[in-house]
PDB file of N, CA and C in Angstrom:
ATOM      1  N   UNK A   1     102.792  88.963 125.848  1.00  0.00           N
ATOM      2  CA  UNK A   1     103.785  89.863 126.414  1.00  0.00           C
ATOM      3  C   UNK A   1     103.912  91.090 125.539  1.00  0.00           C
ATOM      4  N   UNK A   2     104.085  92.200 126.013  1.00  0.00           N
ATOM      5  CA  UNK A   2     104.273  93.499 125.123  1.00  0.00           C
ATOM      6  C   UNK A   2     105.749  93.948 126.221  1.00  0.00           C
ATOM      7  N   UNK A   3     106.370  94.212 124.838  1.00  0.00           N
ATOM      8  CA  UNK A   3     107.447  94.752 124.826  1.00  0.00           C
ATOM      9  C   UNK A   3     107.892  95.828 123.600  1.00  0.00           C
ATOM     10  N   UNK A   4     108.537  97.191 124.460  1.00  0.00           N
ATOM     11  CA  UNK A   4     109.188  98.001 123.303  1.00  0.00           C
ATOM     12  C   UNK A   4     108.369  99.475 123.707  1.00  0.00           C
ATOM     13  N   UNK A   5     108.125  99.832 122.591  1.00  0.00           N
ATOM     14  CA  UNK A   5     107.842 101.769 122.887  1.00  0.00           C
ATOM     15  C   UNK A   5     106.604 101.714 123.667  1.00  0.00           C
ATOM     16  N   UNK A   6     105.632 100.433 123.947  1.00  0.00           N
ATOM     17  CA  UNK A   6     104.454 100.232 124.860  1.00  0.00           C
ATOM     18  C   UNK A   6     104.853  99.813 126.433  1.00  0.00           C
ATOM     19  N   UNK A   7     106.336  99.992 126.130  1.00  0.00           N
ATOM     20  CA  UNK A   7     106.765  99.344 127.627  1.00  0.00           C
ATOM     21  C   UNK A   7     106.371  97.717 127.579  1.00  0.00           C
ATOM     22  N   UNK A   8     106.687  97.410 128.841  1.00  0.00           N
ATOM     23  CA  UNK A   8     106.613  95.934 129.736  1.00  0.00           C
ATOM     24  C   UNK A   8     105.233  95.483 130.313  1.00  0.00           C
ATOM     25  N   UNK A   9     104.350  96.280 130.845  1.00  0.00           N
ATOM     26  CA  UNK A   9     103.102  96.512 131.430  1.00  0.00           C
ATOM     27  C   UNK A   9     103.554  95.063 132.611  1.00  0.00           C
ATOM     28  N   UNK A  10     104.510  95.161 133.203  1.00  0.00           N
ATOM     29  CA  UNK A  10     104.195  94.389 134.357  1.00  0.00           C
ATOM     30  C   UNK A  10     104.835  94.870 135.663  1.00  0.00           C
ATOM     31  N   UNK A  11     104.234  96.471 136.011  1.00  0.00           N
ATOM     32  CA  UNK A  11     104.218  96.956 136.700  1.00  0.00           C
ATOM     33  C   UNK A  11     105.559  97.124 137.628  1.00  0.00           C
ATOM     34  N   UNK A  12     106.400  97.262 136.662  1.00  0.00           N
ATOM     35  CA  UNK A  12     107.794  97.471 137.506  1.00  0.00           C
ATOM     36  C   UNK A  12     108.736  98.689 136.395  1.00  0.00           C
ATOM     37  N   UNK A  13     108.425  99.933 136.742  1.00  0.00           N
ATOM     38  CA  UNK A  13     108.882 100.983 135.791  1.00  0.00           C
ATOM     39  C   UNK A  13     110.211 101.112 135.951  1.00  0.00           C
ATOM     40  N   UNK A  14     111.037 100.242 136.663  1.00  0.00           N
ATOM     41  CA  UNK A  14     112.762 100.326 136.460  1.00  0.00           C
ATOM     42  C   UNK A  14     113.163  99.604 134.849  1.00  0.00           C
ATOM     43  N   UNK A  15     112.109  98.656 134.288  1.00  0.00           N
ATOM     44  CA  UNK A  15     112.430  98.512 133.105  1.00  0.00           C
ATOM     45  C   UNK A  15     111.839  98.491 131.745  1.00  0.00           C
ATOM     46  N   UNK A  16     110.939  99.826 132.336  1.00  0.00           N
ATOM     47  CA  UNK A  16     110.258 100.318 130.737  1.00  0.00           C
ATOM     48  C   UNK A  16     110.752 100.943 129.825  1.00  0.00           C
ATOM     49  N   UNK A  17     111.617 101.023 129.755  1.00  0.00           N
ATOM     50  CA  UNK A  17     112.667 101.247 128.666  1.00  0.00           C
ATOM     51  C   UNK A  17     113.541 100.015 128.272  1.00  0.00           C
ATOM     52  N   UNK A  18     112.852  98.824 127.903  1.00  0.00           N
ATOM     53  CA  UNK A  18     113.574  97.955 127.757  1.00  0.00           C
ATOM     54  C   UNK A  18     113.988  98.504 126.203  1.00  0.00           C
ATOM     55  N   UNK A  19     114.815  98.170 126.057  1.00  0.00           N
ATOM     56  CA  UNK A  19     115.715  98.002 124.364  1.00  0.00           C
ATOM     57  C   UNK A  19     115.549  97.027 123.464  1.00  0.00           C
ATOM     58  N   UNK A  20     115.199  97.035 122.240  1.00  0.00           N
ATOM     59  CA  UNK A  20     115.396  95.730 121.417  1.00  0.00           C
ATOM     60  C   UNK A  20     116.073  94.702 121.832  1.00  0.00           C
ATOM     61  N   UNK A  21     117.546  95.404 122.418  1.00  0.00           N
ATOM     62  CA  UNK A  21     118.947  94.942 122.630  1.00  0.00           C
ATOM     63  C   UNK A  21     118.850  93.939 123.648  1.00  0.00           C
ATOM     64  N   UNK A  22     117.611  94.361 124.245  1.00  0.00           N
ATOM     65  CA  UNK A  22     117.285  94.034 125.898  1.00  0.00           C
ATOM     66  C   UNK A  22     118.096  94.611 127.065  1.00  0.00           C
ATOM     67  N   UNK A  23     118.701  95.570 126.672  1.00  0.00           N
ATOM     68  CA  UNK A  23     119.281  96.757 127.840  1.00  0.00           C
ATOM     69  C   UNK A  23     117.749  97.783 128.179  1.00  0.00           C
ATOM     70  N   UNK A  24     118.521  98.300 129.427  1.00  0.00           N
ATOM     71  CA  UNK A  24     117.191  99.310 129.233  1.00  0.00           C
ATOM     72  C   UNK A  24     117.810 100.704 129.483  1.00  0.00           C
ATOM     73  N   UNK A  25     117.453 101.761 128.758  1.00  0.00           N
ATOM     74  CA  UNK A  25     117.933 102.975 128.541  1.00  0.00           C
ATOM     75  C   UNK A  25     116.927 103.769 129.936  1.00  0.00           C
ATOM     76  N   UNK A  26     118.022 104.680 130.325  1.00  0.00           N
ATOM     77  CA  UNK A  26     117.378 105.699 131.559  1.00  0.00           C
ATOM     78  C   UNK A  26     116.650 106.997 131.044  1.00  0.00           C
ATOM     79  N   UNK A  27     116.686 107.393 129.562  1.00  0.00           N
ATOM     80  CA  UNK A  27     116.125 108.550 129.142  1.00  0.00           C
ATOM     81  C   UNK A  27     115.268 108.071 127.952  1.00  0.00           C
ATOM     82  N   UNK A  28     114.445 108.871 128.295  1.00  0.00           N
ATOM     83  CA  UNK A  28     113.139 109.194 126.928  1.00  0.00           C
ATOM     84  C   UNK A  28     114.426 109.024 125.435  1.00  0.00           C
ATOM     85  N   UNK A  29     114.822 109.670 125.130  1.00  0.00           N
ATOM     86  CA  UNK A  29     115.817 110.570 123.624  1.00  0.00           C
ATOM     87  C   UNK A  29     116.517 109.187 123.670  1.00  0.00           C
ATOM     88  N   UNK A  30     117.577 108.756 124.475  1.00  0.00           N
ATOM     89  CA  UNK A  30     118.048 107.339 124.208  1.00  0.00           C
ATOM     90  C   UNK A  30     117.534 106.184 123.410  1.00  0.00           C
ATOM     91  N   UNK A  31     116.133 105.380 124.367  1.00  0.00           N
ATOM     92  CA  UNK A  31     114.935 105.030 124.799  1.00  0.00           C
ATOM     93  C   UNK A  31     114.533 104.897 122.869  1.00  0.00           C
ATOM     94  N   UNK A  32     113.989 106.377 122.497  1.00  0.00           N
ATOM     95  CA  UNK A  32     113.777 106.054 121.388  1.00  0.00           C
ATOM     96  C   UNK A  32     114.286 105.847 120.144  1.00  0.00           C
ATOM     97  N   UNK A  33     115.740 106.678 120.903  1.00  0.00           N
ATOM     98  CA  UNK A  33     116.490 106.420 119.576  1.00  0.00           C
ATOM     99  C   UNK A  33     117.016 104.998 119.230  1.00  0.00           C
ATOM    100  N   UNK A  34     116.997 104.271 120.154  1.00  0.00           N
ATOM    101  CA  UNK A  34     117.236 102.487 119.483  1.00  0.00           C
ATOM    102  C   UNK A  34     115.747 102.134 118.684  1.00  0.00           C
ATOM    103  N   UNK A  35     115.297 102.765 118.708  1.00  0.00           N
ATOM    104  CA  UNK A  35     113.793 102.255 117.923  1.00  0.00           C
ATOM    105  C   UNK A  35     113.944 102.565 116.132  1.00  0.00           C
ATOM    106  N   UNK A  36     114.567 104.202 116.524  1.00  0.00           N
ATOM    107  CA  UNK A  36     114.224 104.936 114.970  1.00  0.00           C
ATOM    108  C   UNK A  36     115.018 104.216 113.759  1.00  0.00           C
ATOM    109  N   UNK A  37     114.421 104.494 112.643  1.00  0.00           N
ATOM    110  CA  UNK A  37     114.674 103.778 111.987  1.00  0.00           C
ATOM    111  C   UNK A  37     115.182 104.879 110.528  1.00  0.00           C
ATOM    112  N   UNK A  38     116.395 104.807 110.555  1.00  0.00           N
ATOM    113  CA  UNK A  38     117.017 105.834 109.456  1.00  0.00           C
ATOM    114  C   UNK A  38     116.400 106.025 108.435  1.00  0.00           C
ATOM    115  N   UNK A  39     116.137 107.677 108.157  1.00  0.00           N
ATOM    116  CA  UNK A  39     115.128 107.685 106.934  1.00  0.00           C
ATOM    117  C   UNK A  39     113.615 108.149 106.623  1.00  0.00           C
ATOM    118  N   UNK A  40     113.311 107.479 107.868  1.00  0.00           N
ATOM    119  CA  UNK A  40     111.761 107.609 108.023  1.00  0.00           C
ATOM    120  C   UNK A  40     111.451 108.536 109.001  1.00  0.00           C
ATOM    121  N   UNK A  41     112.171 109.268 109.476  1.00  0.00           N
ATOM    122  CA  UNK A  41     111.944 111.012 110.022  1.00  0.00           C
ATOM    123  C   UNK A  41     113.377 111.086 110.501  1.00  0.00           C
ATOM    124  N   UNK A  42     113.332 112.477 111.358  1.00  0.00           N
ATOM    125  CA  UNK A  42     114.474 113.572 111.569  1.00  0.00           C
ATOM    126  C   UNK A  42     114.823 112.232 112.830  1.00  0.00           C
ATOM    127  N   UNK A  43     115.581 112.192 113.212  1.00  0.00           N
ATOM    128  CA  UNK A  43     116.246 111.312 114.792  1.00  0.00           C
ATOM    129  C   UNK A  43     115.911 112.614 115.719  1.00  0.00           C
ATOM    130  N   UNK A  44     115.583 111.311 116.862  1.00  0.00           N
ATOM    131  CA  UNK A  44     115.176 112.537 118.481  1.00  0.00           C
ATOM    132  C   UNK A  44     116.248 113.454 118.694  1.00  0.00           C
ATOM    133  N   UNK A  45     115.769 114.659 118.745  1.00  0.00           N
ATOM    134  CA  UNK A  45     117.139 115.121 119.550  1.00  0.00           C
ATOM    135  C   UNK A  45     116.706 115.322 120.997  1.00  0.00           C
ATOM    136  N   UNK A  46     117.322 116.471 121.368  1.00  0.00           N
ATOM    137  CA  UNK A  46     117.551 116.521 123.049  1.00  0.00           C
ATOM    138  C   UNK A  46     116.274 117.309 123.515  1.00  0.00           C
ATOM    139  N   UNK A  47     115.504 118.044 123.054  1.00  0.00           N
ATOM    140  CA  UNK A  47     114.386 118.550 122.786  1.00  0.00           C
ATOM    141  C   UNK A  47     113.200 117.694 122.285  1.00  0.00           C
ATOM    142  N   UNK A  48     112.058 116.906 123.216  1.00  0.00           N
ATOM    143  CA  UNK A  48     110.982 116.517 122.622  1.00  0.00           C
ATOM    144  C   UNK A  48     110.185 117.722 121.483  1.00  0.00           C
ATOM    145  N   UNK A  49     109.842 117.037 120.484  1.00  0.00           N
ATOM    146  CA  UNK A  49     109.401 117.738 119.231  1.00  0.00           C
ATOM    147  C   UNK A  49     107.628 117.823 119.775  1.00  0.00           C
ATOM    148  N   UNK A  50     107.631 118.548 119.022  1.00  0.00           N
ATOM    149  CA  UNK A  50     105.397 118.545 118.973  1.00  0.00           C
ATOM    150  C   UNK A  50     105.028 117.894 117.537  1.00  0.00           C
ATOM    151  N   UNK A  51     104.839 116.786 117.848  1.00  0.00           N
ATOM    152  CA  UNK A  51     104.707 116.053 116.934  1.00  0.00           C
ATOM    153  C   UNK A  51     103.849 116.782 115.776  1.00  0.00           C
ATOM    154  N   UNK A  52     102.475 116.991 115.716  1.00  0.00           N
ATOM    155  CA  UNK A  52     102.150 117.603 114.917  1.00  0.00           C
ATOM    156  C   UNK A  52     102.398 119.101 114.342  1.00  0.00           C
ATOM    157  N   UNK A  53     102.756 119.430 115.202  1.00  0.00           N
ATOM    158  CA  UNK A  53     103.374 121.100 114.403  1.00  0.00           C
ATOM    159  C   UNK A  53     104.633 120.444 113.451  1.00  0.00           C
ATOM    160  N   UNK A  54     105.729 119.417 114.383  1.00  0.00           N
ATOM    161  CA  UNK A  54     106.662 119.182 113.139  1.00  0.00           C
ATOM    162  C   UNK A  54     106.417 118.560 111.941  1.00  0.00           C
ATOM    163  N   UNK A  55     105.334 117.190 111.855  1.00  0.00           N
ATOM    164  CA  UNK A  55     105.411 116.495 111.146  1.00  0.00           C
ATOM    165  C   UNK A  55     103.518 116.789 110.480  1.00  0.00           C
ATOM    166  N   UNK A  56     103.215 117.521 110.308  1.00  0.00           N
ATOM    167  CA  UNK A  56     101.902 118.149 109.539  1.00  0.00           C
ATOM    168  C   UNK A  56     101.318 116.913 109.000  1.00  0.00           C
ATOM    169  N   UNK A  57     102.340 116.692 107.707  1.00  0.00           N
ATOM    170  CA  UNK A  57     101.563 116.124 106.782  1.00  0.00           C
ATOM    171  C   UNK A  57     101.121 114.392 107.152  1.00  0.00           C
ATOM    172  N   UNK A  58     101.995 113.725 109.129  1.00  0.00           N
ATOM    173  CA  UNK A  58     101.653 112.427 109.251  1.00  0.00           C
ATOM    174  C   UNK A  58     100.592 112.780 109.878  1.00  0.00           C
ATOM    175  N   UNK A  59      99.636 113.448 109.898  1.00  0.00           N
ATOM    176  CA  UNK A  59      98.716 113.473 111.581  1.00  0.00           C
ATOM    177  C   UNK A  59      98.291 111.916 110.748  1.00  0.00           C
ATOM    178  N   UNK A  60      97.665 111.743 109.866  1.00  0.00           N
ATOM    179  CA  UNK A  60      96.433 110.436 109.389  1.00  0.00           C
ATOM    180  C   UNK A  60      97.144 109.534 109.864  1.00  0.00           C
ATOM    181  N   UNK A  61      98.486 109.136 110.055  1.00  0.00           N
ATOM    182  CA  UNK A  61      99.498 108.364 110.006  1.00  0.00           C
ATOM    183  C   UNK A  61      99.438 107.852 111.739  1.00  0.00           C
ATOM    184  N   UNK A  62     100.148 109.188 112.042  1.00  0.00           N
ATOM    185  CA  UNK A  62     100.077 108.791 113.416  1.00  0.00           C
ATOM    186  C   UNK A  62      98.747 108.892 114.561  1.00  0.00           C
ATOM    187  N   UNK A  63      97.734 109.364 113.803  1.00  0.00           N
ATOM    188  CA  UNK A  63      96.374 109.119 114.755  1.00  0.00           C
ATOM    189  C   UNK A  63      95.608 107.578 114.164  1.00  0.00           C
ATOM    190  N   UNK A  64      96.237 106.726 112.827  1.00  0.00           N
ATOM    191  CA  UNK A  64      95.877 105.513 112.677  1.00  0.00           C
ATOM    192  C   UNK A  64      97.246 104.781 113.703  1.00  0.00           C
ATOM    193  N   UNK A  65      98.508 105.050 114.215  1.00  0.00           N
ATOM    194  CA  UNK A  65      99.138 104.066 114.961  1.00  0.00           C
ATOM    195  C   UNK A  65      98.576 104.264 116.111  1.00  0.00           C
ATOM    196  N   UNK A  66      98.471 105.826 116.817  1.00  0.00           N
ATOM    197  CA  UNK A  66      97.475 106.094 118.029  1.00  0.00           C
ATOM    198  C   UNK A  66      96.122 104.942 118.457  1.00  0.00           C
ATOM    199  N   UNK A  67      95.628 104.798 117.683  1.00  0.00           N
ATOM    200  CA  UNK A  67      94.231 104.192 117.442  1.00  0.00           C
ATOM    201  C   UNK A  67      94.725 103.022 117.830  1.00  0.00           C
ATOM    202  N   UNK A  68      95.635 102.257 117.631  1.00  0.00           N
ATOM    203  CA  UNK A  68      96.011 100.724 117.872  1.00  0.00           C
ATOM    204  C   UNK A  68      96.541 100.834 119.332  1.00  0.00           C
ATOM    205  N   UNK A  69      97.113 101.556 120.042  1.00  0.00           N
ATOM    206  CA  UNK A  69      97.355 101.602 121.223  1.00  0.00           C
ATOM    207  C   UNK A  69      96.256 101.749 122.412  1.00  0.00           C
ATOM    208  N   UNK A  70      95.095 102.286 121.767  1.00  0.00           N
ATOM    209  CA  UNK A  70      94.118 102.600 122.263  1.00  0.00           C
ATOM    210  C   UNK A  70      92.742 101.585 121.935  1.00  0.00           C
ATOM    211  N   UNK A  71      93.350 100.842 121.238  1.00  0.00           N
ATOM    212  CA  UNK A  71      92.421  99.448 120.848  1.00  0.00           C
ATOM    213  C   UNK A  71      92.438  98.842 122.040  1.00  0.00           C
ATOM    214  N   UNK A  72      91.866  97.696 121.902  1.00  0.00           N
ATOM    215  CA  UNK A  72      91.271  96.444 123.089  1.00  0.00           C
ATOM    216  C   UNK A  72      92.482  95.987 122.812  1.00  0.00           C
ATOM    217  N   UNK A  73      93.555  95.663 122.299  1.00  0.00           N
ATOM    218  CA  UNK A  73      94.828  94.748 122.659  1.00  0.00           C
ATOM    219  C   UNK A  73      95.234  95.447 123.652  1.00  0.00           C
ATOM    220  N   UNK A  74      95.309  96.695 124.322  1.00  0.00           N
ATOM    221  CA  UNK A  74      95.984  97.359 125.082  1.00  0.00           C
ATOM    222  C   UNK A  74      95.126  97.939 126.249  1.00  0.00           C
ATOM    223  N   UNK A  75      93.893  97.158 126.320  1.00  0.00           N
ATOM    224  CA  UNK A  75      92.747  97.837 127.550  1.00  0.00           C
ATOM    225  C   UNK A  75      93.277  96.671 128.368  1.00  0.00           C
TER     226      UNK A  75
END
């Protein structure tokens, strides 16, 4: 089962935003903000960011978590 920022994958998008909590949030910015984790970047605001223009120095970072989504656990 996959659950969380990969969604549900069982083809019912009323609850891909499930929550840790197991609520499910109606917006993207909500959505991720039960995920973030104080500290370890700026919190979403109301404006999606460009990830790499903001955060430069993670590209290695986030094109090695990229890479796992795009692995065979997720084909």
């Amino acid at each position: 089962q996959v659950r969380g920022l990969c969604g549900t994958y069982n083809w019912h998008q009323q609850d891909e935003f499930t929550t840790p909590a197991g609520d499910v949030e109606l917006g993207v910015i909500a959505f991720a903000n039960k995920f973030w984790v104080p500290g370890t970047c700026p919190a979403p605001g109301p404006v999606p960011l460009d990830s790499c223009d903001a955060f430069t120095g993670h590209r290695e970072l986030v094109e090695a978590a990229c890479a796992i989504l795009l692995g065979a656990a997720f084909q």
